[in-house]
C-alpha atoms as a PDB file:
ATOM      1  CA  UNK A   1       0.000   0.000   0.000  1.00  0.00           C
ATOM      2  CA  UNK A   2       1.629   3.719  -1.137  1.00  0.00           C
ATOM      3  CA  UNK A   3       0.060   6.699   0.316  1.00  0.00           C
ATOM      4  CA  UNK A   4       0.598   9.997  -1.383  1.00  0.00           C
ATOM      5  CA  UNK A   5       0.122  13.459  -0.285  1.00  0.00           C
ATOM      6  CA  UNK A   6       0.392  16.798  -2.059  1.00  0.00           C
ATOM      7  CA  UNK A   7       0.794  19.993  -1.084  1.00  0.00           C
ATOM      8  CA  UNK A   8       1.272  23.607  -2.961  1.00  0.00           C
ATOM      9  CA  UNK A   9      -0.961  24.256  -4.070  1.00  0.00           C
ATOM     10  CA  UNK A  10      -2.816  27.871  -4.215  1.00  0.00           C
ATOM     11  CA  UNK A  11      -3.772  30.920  -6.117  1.00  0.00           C
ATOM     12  CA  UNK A  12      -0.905  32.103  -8.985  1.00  0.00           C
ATOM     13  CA  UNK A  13      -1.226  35.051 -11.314  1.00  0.00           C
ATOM     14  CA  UNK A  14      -0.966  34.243 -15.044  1.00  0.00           C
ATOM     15  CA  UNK A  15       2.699  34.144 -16.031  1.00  0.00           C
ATOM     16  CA  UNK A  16       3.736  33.443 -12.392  1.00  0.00           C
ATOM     17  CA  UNK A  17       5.353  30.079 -10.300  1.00  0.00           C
ATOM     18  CA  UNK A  18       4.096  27.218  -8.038  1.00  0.00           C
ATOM     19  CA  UNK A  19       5.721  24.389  -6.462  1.00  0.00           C
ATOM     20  CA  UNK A  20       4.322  20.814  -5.694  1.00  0.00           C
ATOM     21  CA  UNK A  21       5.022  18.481  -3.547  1.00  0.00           C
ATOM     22  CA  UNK A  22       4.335  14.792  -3.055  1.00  0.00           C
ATOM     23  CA  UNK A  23       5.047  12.889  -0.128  1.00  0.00           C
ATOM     24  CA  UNK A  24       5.058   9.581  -0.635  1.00  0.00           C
ATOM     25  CA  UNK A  25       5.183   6.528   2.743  1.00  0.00           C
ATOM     26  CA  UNK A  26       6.992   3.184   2.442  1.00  0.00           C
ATOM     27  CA  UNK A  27      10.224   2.565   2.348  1.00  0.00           C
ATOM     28  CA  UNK A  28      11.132   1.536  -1.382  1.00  0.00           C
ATOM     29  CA  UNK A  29      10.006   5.261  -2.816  1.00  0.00           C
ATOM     30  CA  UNK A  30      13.357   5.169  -4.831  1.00  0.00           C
ATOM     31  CA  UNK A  31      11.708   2.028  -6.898  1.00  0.00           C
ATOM     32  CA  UNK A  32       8.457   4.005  -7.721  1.00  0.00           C
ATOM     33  CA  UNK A  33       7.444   5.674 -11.202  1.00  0.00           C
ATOM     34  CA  UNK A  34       6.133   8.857 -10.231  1.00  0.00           C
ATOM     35  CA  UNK A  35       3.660  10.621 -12.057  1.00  0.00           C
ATOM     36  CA  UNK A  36       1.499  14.517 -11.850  1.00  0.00           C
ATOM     37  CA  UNK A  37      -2.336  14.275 -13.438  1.00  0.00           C
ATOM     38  CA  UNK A  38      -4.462  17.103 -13.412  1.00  0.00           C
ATOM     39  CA  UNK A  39      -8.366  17.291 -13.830  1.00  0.00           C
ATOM     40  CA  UNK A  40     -10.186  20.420 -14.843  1.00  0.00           C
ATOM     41  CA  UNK A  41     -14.035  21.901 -14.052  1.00  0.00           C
ATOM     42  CA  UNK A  42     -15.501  19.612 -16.373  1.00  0.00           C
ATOM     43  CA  UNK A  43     -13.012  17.759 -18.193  1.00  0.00           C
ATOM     44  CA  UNK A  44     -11.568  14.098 -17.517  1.00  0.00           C
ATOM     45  CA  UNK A  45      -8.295  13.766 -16.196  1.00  0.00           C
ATOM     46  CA  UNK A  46      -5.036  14.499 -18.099  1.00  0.00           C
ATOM     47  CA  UNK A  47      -1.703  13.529 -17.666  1.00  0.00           C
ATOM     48  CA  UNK A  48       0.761  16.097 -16.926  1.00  0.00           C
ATOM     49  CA  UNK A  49       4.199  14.354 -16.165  1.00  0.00           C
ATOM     50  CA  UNK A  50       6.235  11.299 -14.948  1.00  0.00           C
ATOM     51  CA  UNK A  51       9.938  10.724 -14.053  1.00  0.00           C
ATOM     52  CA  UNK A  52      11.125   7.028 -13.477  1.00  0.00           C
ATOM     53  CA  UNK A  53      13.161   5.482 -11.237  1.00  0.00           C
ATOM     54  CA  UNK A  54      16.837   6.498 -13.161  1.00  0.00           C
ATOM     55  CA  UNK A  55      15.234  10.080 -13.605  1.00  0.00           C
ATOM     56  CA  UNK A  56      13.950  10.062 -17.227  1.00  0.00           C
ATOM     57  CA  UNK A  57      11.221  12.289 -17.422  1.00  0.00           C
ATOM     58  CA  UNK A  58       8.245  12.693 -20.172  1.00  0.00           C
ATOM     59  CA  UNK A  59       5.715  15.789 -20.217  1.00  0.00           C
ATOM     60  CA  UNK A  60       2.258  16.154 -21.886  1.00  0.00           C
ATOM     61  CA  UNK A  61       2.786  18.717 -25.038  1.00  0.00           C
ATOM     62  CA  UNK A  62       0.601  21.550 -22.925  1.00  0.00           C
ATOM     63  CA  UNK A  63       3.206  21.789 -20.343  1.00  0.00           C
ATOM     64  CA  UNK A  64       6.399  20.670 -21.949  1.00  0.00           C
ATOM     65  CA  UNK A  65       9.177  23.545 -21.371  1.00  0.00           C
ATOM     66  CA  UNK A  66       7.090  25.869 -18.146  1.00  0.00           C
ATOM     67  CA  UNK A  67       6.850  22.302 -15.548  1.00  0.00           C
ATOM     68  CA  UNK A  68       9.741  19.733 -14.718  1.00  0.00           C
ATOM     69  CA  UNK A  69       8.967  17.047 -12.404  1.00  0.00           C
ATOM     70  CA  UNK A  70      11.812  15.626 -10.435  1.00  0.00           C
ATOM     71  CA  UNK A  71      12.600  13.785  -7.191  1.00  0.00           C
ATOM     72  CA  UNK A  72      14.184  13.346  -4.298  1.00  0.00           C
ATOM     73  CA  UNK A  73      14.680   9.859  -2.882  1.00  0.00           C
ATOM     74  CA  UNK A  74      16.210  10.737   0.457  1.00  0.00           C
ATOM     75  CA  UNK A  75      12.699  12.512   1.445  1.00  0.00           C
ATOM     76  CA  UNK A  76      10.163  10.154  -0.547  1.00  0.00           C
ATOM     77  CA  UNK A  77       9.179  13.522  -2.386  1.00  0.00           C
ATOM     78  CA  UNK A  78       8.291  13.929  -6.100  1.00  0.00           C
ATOM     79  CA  UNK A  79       8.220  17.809  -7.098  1.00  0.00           C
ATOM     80  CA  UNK A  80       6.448  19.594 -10.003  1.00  0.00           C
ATOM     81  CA  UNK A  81       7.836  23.296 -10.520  1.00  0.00           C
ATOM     82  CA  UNK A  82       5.363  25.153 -12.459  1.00  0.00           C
ATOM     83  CA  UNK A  83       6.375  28.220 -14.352  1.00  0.00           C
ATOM     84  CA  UNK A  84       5.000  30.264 -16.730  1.00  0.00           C
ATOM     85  CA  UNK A  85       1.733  29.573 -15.174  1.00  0.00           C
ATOM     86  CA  UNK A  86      -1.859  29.992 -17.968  1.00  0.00           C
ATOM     87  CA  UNK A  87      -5.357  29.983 -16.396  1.00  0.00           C
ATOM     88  CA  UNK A  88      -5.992  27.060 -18.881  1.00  0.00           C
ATOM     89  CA  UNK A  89      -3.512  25.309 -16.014  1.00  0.00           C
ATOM     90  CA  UNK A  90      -6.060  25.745 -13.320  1.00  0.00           C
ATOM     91  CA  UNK A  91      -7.322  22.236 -12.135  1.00  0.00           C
ATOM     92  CA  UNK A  92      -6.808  19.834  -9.042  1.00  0.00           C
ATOM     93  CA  UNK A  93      -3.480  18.312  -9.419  1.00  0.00           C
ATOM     94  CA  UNK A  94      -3.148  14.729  -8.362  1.00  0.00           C
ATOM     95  CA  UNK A  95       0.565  12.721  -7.382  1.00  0.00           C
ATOM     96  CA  UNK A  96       0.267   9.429  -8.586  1.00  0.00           C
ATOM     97  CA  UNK A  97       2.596   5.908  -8.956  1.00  0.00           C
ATOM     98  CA  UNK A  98       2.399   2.553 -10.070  1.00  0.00           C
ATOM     99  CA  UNK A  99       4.273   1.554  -6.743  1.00  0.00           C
ATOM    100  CA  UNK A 100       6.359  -0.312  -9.400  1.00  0.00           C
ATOM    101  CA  UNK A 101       9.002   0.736 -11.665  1.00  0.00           C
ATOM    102  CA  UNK A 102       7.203   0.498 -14.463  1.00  0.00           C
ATOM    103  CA  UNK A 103       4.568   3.006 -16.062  1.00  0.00           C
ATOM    104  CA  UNK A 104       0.705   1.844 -16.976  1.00  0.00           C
ATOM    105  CA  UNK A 105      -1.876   3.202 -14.906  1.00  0.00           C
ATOM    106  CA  UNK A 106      -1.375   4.135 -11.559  1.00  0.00           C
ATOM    107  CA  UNK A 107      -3.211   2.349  -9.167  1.00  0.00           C
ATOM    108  CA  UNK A 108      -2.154   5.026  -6.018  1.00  0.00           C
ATOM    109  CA  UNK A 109      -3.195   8.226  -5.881  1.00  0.00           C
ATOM    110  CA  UNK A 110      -3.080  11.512  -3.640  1.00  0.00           C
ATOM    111  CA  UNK A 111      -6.147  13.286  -2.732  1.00  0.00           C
ATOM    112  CA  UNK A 112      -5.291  16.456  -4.869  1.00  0.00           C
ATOM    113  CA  UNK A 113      -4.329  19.995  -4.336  1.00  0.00           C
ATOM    114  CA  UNK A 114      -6.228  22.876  -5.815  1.00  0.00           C
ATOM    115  CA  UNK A 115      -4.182  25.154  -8.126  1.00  0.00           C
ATOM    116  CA  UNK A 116      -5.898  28.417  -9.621  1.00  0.00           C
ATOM    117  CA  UNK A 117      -4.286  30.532 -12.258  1.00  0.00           C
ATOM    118  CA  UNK A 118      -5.933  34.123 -12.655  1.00  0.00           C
ATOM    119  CA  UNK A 119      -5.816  36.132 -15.672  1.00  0.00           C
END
């Protein structure tokens, strides 16, 4: 069983920064893909980024260049820097993993924090 828990989430201007966290429990976090999803007001969920266990990192095209996702294995964190920030960004941002190296579809997820992005 992975828990996951975000955290950074808030209210950014257009153009500005945000940082996410993701703290992740058990003791194996260095052998976890790590992923960020997002869901907007009325629109499924959408994958954002992932990073693997050597570090290799892929982005969806809408974010690819403003957010890198990267992690620390010493505090069972995963990150997401946002920069560049759009209101078409705002949506509840969800930490997720496999709990394996391997990428398919995550079977843990976070509870989500809340980003906003005003104009």
């Amino acid at each position: 069983q992975v828990q996951l828990v975000e955290s950074g989430g808030g209210l950014v201007q257009a153009g500005g920064s945000l940082r996410l966290s993701c703290a992740a429990s058990g003791r194996t976090f260095s052998s976890y893909h790590m992923g960020w999803f997002r869901q907007a007001p009325a629109k499924e969920r959408e994958f954002v980024a992932r990073i693997s266990v050597s570090g290799g990192t892929t982005y969806a095209d809408s974010v690819k260049g403003r957010f890198t996702i990267s992690r620390d294995n010493a505090k069972n964190t995963v990150y997401l820097q946002m920069n560049t920030m759009k209101p078409e960004d705002t949506a509840l941002y969800y930490c997720a993993t496999t709990g394996t190296m391997y990428w398919y579809t995550p079977r843990y997820w976070g509870q989500g924090t809340q980003v906003t992005v005003s104009s």
